[in-house]
Protein backbone atom coordinates (compact mmCIF):
# COMPACT_ATOMS: atom_id res chain seq x y z
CA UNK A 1 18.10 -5.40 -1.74
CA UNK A 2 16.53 -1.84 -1.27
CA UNK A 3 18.46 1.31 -2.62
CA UNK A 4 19.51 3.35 0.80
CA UNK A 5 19.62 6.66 -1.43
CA UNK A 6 16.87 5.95 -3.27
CA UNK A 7 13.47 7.83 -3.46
CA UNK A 8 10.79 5.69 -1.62
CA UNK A 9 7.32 6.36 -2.90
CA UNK A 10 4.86 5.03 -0.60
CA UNK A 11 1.81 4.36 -2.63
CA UNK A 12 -1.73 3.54 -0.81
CA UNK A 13 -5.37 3.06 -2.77
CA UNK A 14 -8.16 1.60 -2.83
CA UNK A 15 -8.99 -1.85 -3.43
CA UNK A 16 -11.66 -1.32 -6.03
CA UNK A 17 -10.84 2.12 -8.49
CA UNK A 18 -13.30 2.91 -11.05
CA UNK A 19 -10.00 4.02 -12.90
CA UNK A 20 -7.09 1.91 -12.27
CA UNK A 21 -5.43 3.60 -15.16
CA UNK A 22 -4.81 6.56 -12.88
CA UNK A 23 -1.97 4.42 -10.91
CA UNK A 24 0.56 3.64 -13.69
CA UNK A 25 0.34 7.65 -14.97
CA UNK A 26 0.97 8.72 -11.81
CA UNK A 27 3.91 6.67 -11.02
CA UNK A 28 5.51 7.39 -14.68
CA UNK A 29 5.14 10.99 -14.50
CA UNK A 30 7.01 10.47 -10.66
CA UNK A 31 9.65 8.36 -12.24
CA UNK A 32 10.18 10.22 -15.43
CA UNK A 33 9.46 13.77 -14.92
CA UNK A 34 10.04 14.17 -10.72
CA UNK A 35 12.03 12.06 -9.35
CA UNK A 36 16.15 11.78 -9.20
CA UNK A 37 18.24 8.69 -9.21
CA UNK A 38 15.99 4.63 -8.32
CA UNK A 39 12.85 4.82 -7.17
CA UNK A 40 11.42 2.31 -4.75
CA UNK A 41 7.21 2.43 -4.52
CA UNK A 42 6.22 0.64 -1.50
CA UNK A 43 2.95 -0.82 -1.35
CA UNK A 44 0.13 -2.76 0.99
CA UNK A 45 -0.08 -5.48 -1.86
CA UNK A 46 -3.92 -5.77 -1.73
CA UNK A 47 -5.18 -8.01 -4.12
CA UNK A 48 -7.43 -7.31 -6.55
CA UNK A 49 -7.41 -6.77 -10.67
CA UNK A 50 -8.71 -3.42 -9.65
CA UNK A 51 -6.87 -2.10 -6.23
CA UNK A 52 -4.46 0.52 -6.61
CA UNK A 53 -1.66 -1.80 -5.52
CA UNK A 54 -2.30 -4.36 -7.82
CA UNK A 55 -2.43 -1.67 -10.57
CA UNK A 56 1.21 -0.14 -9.22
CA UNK A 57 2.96 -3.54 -9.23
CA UNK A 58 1.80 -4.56 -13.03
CA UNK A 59 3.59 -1.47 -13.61
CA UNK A 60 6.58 -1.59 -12.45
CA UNK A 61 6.75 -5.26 -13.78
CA UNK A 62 5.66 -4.11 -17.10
CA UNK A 63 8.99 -1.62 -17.45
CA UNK A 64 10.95 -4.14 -15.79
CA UNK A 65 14.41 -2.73 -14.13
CA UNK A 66 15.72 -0.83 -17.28
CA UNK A 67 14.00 1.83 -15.79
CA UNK A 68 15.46 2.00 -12.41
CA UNK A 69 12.04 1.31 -10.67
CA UNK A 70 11.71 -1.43 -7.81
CA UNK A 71 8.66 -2.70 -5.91
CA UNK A 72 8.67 -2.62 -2.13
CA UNK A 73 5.48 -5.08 -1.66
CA UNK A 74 4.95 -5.47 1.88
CA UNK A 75 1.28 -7.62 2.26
CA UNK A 76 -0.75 -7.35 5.46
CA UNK A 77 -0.20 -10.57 7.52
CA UNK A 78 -4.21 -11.36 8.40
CA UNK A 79 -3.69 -14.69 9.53
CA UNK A 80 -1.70 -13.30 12.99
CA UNK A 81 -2.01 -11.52 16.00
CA UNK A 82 0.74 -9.88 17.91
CA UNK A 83 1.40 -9.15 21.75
CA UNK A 84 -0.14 -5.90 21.08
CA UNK A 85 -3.80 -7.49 20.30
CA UNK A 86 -6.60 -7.88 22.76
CA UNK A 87 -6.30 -11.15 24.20
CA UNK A 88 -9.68 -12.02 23.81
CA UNK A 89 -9.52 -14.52 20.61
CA UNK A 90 -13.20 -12.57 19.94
CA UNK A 91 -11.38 -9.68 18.49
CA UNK A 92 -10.59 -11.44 15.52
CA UNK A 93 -13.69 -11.98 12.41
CA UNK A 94 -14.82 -14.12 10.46
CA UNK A 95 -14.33 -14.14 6.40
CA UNK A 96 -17.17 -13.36 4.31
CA UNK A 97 -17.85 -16.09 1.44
CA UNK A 98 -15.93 -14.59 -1.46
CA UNK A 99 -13.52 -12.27 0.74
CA UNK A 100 -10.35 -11.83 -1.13
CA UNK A 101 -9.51 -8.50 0.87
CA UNK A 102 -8.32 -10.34 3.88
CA UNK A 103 -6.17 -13.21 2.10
CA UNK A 104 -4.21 -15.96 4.74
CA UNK A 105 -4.98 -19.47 5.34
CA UNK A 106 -7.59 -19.16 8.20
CA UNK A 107 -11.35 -18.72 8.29
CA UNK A 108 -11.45 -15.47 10.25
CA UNK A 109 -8.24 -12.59 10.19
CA UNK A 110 -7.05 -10.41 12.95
CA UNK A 111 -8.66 -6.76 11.90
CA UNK A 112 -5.44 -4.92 13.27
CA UNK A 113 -3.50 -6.40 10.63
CA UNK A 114 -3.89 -3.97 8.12
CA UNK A 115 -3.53 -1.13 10.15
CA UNK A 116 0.09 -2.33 11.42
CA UNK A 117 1.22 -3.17 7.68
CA UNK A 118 0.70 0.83 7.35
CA UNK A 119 2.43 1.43 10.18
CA UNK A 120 5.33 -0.87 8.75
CA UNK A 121 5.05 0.66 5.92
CA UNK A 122 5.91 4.35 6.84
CA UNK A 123 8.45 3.37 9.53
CA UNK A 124 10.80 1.14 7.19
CA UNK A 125 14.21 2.36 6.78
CA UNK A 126 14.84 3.31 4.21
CA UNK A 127 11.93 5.95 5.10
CA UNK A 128 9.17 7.36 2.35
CA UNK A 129 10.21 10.76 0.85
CA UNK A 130 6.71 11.27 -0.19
CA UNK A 131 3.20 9.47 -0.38
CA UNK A 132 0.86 8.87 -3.40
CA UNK A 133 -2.78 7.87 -1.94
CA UNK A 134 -5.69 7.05 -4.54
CA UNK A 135 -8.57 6.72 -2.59
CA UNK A 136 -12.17 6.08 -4.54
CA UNK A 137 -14.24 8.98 -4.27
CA UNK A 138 -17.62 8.28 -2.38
CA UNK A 139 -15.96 4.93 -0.19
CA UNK A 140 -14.77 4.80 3.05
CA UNK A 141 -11.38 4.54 1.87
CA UNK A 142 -10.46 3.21 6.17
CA UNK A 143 -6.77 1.72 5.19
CA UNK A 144 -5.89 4.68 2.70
CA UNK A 145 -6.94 7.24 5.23
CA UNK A 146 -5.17 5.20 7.89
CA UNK A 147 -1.95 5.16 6.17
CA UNK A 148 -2.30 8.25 5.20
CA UNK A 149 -2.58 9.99 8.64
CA UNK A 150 0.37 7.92 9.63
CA UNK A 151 2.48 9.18 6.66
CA UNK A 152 1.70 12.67 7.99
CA UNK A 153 2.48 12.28 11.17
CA UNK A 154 5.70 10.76 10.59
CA UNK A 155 6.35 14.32 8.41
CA UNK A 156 6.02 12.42 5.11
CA UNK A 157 4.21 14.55 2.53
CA UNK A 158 0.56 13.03 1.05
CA UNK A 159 -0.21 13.89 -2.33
CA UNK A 160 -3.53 12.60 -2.91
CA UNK A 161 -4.69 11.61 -6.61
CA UNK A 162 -8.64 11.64 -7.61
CA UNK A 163 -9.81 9.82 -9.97
């Protein structure tokens, strides 16, 4: 059960950082130094030894509770469309041998997927206070920008962390 006075960090990063390391400072000097009260960091749960997500959750299960920090892991659902996608079934693509990005049961994954995680993301009660974005310099960075512009639209303040 989610804290409804808690501070909601909503953390989005690349899935490949040349310094993962970057994502567990970050956090601790939030929850030790900034923050007030339990802190919830919601994430896109991207796989990888190396994404920023992956990075934020070993973290917080590292500390464990005693510090008053909770996970909010809310993974893209690739395998599905909604009402909202084109009806032509041509929208979706294919995998890649290899992909982990896209993880679900089926051969190909709907590409608005990720894009409406971020949206879930930033609209879930209760709502981010702030957001921490690690994008990789010199890559496209398309679901950390995307969540990103969402956050500040919504009015949520981006504090973006370079590596």
């Amino acid at each position: 059960m989610l804290e409804p006075h808690a501070t909601v960090i909503l953390l989005a990063g690349a899935r490949e950082l040349t310094e993962p390391g970057i994502v567990p400072g970050t956090l601790a000097d939030i929850a030790f130094n900034i923050a007030e009260g339990p802190i919830i960091v919601r994430h896109g749960a991207c796989p990888g030894e190396r994404s920023a997500d992956q990075a934020a959750s070993d973290w917080i299960n590292s500390i464990g509770n005693r510090h008053g920090v909770l996970e909010d892991p809310m993974p893209a659902d690739w395998d599905n469309c909604t009402p909202d996608c084109p009806a032509d079934p041509g929208h979706r693509r294919r995998k890649k041998p290899g992909d982990t990005a896209h993880p679900g049961l089926l051969p190909d994954y709907c590409p608005a997927a990720g894009p409406r995680r971020n949206a879930g993301m930033v609209a879930k009660l209760p709502r981010p206070t702030w957001m921490v974005a690690f994008p990789e310099p010199g890559q496209p960075n398309y679901g950390t920008r995307n969540c990103m512009r969402l956050a500040k639209r919504a009015g949520i303040p981006v504090k973006e962390v370079a590596a």
